[in-house]
Protein backbone atom coordinates (compact mmCIF):
# COMPACT_ATOMS: atom_id res chain seq x y z
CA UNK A 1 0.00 0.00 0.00
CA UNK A 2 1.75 3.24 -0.91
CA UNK A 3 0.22 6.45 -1.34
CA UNK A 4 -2.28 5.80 -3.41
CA UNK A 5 -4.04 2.88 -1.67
CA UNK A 6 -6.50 5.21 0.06
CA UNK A 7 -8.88 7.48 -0.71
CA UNK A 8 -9.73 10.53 0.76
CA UNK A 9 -13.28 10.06 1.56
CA UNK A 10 -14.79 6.06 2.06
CA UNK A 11 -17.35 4.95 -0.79
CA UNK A 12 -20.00 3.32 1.07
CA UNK A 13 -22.05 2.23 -1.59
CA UNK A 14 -23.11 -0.94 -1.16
CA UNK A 15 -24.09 -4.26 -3.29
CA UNK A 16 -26.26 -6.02 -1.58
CA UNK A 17 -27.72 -9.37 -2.69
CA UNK A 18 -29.75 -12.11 -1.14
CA UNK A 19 -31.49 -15.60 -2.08
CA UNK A 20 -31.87 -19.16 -1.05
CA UNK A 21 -32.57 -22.55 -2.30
CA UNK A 22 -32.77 -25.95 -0.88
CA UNK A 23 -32.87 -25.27 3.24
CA UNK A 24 -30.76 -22.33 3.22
CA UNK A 25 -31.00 -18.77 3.13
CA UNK A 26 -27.88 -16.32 2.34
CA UNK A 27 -27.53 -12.40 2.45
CA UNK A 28 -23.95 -10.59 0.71
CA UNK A 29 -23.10 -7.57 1.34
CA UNK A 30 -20.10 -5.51 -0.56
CA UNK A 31 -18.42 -2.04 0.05
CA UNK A 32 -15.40 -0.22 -0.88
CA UNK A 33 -15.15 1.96 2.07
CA UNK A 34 -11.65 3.69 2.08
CA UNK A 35 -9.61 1.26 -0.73
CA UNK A 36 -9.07 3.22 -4.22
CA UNK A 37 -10.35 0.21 -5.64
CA UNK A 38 -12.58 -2.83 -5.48
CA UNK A 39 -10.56 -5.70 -6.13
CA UNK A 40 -12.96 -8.14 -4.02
CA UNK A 41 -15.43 -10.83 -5.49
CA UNK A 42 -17.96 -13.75 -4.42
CA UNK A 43 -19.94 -17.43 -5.47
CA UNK A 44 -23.31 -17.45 -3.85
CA UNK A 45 -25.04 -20.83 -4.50
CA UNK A 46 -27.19 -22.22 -2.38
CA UNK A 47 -28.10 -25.00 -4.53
CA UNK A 48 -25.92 -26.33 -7.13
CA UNK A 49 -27.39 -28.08 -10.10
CA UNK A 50 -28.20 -31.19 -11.16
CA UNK A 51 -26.97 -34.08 -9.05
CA UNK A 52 -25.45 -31.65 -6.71
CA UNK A 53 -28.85 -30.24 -5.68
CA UNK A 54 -28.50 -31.13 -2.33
CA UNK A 55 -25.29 -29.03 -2.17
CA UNK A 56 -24.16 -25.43 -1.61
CA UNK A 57 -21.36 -23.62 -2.52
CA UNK A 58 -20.55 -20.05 -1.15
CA UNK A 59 -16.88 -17.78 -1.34
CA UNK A 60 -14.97 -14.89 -0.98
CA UNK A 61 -12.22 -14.00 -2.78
CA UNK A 62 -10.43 -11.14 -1.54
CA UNK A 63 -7.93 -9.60 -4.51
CA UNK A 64 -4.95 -7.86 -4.65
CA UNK A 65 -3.06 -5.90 -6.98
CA UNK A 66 -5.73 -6.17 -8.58
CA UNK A 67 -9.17 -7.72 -9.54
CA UNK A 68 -8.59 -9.97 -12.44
CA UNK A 69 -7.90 -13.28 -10.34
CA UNK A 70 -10.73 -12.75 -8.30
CA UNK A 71 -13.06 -12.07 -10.64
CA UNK A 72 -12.06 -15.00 -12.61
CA UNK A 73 -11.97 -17.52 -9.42
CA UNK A 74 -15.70 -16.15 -9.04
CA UNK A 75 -16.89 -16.94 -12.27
CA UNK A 76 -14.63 -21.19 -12.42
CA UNK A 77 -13.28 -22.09 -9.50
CA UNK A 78 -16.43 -24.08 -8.38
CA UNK A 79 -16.73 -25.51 -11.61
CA UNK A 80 -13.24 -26.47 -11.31
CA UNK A 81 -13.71 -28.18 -7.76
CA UNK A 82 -16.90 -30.40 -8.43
CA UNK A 83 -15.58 -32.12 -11.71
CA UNK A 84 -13.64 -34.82 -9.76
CA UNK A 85 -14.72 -38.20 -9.63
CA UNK A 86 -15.46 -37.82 -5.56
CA UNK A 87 -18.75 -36.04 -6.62
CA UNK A 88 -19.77 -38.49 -9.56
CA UNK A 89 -21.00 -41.24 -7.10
CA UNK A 90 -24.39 -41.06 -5.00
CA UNK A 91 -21.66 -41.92 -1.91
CA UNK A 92 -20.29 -38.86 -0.37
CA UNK A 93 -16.73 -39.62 1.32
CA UNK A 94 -14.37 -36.76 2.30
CA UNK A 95 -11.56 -37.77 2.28
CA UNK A 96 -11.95 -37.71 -1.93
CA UNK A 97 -14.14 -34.16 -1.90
CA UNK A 98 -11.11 -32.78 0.05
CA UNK A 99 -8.96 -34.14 -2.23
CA UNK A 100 -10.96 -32.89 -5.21
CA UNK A 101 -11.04 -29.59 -3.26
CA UNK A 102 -7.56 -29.42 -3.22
CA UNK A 103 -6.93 -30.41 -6.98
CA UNK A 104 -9.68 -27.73 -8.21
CA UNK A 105 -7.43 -25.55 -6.53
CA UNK A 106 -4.29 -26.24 -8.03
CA UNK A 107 -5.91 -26.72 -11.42
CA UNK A 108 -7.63 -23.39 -11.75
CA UNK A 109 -4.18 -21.88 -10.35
CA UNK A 110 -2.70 -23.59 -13.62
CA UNK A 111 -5.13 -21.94 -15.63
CA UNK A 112 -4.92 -18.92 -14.79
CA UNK A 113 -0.90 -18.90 -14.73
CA UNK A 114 -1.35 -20.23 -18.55
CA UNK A 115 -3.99 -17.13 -19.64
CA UNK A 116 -1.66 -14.46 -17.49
CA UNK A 117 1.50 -15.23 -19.71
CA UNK A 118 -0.73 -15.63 -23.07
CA UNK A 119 -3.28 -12.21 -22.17
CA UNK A 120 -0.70 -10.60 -20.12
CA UNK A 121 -2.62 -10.06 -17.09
CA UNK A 122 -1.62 -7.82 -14.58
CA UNK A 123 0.01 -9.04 -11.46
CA UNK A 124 -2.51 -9.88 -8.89
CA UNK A 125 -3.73 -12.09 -6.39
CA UNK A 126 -6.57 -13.36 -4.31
CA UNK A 127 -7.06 -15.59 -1.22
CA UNK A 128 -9.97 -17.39 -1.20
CA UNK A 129 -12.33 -18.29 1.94
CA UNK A 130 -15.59 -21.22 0.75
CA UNK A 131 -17.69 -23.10 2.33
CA UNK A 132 -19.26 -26.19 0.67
CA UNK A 133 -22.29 -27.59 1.91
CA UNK A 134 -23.60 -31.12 1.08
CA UNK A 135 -26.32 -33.18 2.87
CA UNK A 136 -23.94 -34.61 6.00
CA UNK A 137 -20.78 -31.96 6.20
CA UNK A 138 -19.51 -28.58 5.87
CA UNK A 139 -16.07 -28.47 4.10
CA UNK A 140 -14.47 -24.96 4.65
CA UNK A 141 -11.75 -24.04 2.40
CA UNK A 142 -9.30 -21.64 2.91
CA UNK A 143 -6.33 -19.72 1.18
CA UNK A 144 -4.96 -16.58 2.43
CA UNK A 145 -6.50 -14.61 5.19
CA UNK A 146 -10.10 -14.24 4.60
CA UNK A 147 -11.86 -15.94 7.66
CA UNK A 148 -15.09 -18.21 7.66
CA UNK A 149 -16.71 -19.41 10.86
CA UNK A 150 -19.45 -21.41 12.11
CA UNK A 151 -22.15 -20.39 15.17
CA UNK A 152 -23.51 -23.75 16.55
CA UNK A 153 -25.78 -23.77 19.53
CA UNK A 154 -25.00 -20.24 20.23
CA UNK A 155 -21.04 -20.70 19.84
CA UNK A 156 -18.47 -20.23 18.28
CA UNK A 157 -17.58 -23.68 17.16
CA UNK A 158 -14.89 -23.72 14.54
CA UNK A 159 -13.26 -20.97 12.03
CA UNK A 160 -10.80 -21.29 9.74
CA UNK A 161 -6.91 -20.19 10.52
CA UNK A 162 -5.26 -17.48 8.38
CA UNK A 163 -2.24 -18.06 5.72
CA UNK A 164 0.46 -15.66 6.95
CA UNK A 165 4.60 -15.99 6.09
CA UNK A 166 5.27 -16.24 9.88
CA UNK A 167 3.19 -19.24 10.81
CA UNK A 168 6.09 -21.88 11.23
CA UNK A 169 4.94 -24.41 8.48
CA UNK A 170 4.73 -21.71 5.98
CA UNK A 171 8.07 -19.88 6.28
CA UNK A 172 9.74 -23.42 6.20
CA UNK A 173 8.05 -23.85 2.52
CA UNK A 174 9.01 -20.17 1.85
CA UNK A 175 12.73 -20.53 3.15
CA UNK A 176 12.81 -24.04 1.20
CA UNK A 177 11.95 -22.13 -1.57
CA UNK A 178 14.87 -19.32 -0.77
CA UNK A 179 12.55 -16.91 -0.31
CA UNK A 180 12.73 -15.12 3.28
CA UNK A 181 9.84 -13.38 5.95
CA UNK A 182 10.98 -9.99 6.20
CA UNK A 183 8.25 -7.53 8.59
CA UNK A 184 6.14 -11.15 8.64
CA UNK A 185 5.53 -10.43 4.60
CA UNK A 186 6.94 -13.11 2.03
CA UNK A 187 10.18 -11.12 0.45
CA UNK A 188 9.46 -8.26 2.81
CA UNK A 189 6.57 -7.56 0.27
CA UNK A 190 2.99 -10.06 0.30
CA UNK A 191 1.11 -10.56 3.40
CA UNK A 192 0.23 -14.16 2.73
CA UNK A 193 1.73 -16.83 2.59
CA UNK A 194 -1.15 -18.26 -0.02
CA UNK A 195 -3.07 -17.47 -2.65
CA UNK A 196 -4.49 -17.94 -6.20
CA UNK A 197 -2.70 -15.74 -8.61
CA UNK A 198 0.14 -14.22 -7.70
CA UNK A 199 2.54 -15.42 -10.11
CA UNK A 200 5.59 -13.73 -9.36
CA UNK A 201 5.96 -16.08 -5.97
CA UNK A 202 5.66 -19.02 -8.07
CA UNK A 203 8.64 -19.54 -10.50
CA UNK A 204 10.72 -21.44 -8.07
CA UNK A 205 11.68 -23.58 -11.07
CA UNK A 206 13.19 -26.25 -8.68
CA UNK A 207 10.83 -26.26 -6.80
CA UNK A 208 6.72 -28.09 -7.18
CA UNK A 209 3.52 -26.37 -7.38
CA UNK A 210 2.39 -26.44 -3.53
CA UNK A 211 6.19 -25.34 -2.27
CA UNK A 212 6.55 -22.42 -4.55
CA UNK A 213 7.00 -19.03 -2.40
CA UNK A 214 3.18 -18.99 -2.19
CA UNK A 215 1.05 -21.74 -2.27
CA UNK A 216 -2.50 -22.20 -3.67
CA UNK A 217 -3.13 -25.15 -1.98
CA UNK A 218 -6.01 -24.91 0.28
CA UNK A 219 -6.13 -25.77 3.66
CA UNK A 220 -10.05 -28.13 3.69
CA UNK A 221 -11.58 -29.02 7.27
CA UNK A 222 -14.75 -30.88 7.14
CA UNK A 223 -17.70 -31.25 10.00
CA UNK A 224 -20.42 -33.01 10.69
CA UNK A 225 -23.59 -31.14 10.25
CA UNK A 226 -25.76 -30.76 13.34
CA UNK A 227 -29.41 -30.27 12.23
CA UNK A 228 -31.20 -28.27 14.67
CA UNK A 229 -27.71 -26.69 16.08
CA UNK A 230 -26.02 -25.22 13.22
CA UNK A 231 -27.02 -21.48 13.58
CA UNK A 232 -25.24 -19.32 11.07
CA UNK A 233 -22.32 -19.25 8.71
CA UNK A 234 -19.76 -16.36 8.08
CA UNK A 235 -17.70 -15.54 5.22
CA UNK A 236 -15.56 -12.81 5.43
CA UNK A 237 -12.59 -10.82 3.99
CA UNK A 238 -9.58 -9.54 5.91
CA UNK A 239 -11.09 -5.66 5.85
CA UNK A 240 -14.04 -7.49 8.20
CA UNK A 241 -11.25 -9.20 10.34
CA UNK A 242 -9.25 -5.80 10.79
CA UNK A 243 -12.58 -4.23 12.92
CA UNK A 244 -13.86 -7.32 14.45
CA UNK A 245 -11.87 -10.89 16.12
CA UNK A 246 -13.72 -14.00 15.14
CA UNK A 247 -15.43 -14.14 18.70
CA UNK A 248 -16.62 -10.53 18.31
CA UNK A 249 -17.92 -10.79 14.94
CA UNK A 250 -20.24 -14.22 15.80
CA UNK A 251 -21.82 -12.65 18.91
CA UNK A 252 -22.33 -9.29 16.56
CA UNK A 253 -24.21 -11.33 13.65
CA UNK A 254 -25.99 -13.89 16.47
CA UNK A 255 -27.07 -10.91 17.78
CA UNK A 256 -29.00 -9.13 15.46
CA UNK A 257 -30.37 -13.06 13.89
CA UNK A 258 -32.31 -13.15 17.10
CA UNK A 259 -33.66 -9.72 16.52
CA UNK A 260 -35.15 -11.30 14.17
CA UNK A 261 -33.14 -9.41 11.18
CA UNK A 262 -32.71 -11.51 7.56
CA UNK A 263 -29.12 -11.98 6.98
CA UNK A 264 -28.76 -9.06 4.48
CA UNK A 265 -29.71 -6.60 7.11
CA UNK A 266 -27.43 -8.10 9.09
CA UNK A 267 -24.61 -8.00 6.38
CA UNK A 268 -25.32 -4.00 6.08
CA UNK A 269 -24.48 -3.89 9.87
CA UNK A 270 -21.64 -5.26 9.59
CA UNK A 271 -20.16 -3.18 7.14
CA UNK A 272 -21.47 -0.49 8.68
CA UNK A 273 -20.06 -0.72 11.83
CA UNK A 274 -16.54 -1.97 10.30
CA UNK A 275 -16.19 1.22 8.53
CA UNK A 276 -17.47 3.50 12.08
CA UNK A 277 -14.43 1.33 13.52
CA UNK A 278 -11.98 2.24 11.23
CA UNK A 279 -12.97 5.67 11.12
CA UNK A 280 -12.27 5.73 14.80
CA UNK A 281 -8.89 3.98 14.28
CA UNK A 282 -7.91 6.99 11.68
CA UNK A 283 -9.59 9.87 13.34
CA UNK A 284 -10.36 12.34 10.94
CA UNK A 285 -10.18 10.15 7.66
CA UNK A 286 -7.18 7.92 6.67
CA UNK A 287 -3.77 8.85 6.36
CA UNK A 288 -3.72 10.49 2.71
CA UNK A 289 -6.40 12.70 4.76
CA UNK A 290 -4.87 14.49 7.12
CA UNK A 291 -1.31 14.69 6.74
CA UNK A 292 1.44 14.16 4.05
CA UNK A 293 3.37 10.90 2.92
CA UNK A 294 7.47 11.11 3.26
CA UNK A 295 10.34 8.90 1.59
CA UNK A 296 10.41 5.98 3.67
CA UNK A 297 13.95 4.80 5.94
CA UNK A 298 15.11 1.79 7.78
CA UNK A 299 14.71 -1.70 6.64
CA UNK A 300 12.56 -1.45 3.41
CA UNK A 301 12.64 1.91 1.94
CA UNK A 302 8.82 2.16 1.13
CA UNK A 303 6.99 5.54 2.62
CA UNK A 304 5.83 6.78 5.96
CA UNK A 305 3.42 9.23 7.49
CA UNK A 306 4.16 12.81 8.70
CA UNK A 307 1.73 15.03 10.19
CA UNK A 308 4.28 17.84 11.66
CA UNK A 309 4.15 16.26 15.20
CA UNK A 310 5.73 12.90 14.00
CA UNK A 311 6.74 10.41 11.54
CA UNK A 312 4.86 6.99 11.99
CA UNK A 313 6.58 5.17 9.27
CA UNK A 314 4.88 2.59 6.76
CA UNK A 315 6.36 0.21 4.99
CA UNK A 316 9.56 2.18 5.41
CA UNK A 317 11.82 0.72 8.02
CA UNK A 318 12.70 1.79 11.48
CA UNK A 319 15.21 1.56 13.96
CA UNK A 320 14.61 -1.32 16.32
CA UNK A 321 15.19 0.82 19.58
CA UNK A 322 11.70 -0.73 21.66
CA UNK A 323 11.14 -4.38 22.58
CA UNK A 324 9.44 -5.17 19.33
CA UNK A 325 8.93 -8.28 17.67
CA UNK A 326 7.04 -10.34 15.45
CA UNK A 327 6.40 -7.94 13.39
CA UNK A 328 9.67 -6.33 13.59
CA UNK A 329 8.19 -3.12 14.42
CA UNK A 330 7.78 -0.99 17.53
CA UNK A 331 6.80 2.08 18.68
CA UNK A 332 8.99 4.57 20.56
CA UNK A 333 11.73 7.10 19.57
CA UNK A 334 11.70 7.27 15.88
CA UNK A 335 9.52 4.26 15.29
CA UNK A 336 6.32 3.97 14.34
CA UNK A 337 4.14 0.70 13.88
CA UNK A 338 3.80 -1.28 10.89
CA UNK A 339 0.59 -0.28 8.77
CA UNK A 340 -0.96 1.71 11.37
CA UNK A 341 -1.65 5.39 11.64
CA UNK A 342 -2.82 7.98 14.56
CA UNK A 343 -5.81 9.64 15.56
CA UNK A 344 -6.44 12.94 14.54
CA UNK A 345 -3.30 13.42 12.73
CA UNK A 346 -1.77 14.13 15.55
CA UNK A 347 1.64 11.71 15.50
CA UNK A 348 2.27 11.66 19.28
CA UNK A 349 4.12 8.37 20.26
CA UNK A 350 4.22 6.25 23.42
CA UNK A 351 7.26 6.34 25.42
CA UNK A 352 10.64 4.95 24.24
CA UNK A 353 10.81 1.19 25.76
CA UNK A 354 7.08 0.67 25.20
CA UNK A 355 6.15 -1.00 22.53
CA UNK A 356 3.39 -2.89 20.18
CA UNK A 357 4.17 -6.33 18.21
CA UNK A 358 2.17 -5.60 15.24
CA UNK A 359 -1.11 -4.86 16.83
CA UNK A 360 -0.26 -6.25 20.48
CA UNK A 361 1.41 -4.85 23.24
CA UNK A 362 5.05 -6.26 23.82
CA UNK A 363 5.55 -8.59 26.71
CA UNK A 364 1.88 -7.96 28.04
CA UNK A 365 3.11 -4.52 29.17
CA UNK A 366 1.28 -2.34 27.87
CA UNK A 367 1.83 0.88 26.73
CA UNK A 368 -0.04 4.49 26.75
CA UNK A 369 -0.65 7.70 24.67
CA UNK A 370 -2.13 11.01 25.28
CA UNK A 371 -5.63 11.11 25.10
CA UNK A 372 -7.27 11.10 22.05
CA UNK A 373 -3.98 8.87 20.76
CA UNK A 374 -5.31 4.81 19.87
CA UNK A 375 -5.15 2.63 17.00
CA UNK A 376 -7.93 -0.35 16.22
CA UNK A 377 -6.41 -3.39 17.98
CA UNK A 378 -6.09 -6.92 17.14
CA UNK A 379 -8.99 -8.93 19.04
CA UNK A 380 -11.41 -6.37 18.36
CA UNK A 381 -10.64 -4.38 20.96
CA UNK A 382 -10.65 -0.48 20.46
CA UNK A 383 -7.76 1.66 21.94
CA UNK A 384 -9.17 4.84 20.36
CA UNK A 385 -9.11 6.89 23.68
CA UNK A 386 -5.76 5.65 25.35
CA UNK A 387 -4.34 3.81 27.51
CA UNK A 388 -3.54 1.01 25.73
CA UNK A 389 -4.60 -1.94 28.12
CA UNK A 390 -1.97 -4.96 28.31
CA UNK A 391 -2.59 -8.24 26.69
């Protein structure tokens, strides 16, 4: 994200769609908010055809870099994931739909490598978060850091695990394939560790198609359906994840189902109130909005964010003078934090020593800010008003 990832003022139009077939309703709900562009995309059906009629199929494809892989996973992947033999028979086993899962994957990533050399497609990426539905399970599917979870007598019973380049599996594949995890991106540059797309991280010619640099091979769980306890699904990109935790966002959505809202409405709340969060993590808008961008130092080069009253920087590096880590970023003298920007503009940092890993405070210690300071934290908490509570 460099200075032109933002915009100035958040769209908040939305695209809103809902339907149902078989036993199952579904409401989708779609907004820009502060992005300069809609890269995002989605399969919505709740009853496939034919011999699948019993079955569902729903996803979210979050893009990057671009819409093209997205928008092309929306219109084939499915197609690409039920034309194994595991859903020719009247049998369902799952061991062989995962498998199948995982194959559709893989092929459609083929695919699409093929047309981006022959079209010359621009250089993008998606993850990819599904849920398949058939008469006895729910498979979830996931690739990158969308979410999906599952309510089930009033709890939070399972949700999927993000793809990120400091998870230990995944930056042994990515060192294998003599890449590195700089500031917990692959190559100091891509946030995940998989995806569809994304091309560039997968020309490891000594290396095979699932331990390339990134990976589209899908992590599949199945479950047992529970008639009569299975509540609610969600499906969710990372923007959703940023302003609620997993936890948060069930009770939210379980919430307002028995208020007896349809699960559009409760899509528009959610969006809603994601965007009111973030708008409290900025302040007055984002950073493009109330202050200037500067040549970024330290580790990376990149940009940061001035305002006059301090340099958060972005991207850029920083000296590692605070007890930061995982992220490799801290706050304190002449740091900032990794992707994150003030309230109000106003650039005042915590004291030197003090610290936050990413979006957590180091060590459990805590750290503080004048009031009025606060950033959106990880676990849906809000530290808009200072202190910063420890962890």
């Amino acid at each position: 994200m460099g200075p032109g990832s933002f915009l100035e003022a958040p769209r908040t139009e939305k695209r809103l769609e809902r339907g149902e077939g078989g036993e199952l309703r579904y409401g989708l709900g779609a907004m820009q908010g502060w992005r300069a562009h809609m890269e995002d995309a989605h399969t919505a059906q709740p009853q496939l055809p034919g011999a699948l009629a019993a079955w569902a199929f729903f996803a979210v494809y979050d893009g990057h870099a671009g819409g093209t892989v997205a928008q092309f996973c929306a219109r084939h992947l499915l197609e690409e994931v039920v034309a194994g033999e595991a859903f020719a028979g009247e049998a369902e086993s799952p061991a062989a739909v995962k498998a199948a899962v995982r194959e559709g994957f893989l092929r459609i990533d083929r695919r699409m490598q093929a047309l981006a050399r022959a079209e010359g497609w621009e250089h993008a990426g998606s993850t990819a978060v599904a849920v398949l539905v058939s008469p006895r399970h729910l498979y979830f599917i996931n690739l990158g850091d969308s979410r999906a979870l599952l309510c089930r007598a009033g709890r939070l019973t399972f949700h999927t695990k993000d793809h990120k380049p400091g998870r230990p599996r995944e930056r042994e594949r990515i060192e294998n394939a003599g890449g590195t995890v700089l500031l917990q991106r692959v190559n100091g540059s891509l946030a995940v560790s998989r995806a569809l797309g994304d091309f560039d991280y997968k020309a490891v010619a000594w290396r095979g198609q699932t331990e390339q640099l990134v990976s589209a091979e899908p992590e599949v769980d199945e479950l047992a359906r529970c008639p009569g306890e299975d509540e609610f699904l969600v499906l969710a990109c990372d923007g959703v994840w940023d302003a609620f935790d997993t936890q948060g966002l069930c009770a939210f959505v379980r919430s307002r189902l028995l208020l007896g809202a349809d699960p559009l409405a409760v899509c528009e709340e959610v969006l809603d109130a994601g965007l009111h969060k973030v708008r409290q993590g900025w302040g007055a808008g984002p950073p493009a909005s109330n202050g200037r961008w500067l040549p970024g130092r330290g580790l990376a080069g990149g940009w940061r964010w001035g305002t006059g009253h301090g340099d958060f920087p972005l991207w850029g590096g920083a000296s590692s003078q605070t007890d930061s880590h995982s992220m490799g970023w801290g706050w304190g003298a002449g740091n900032g934090t990794w992707g994150l920007f003030p309230l109000e503009g106003t650039g005042s940092r915590p004291a030197t020593g003090q610290g936050l890993a990413g979006l957590s405070p180091v060590g459990g210690a805590g750290s503080h800010t004048t009031p009025g300071q606060g950033l959106t934290g990880s676990g849906g908490r809000e530290w808009d008003t200072g202190p910063f509570p420890s962890s």
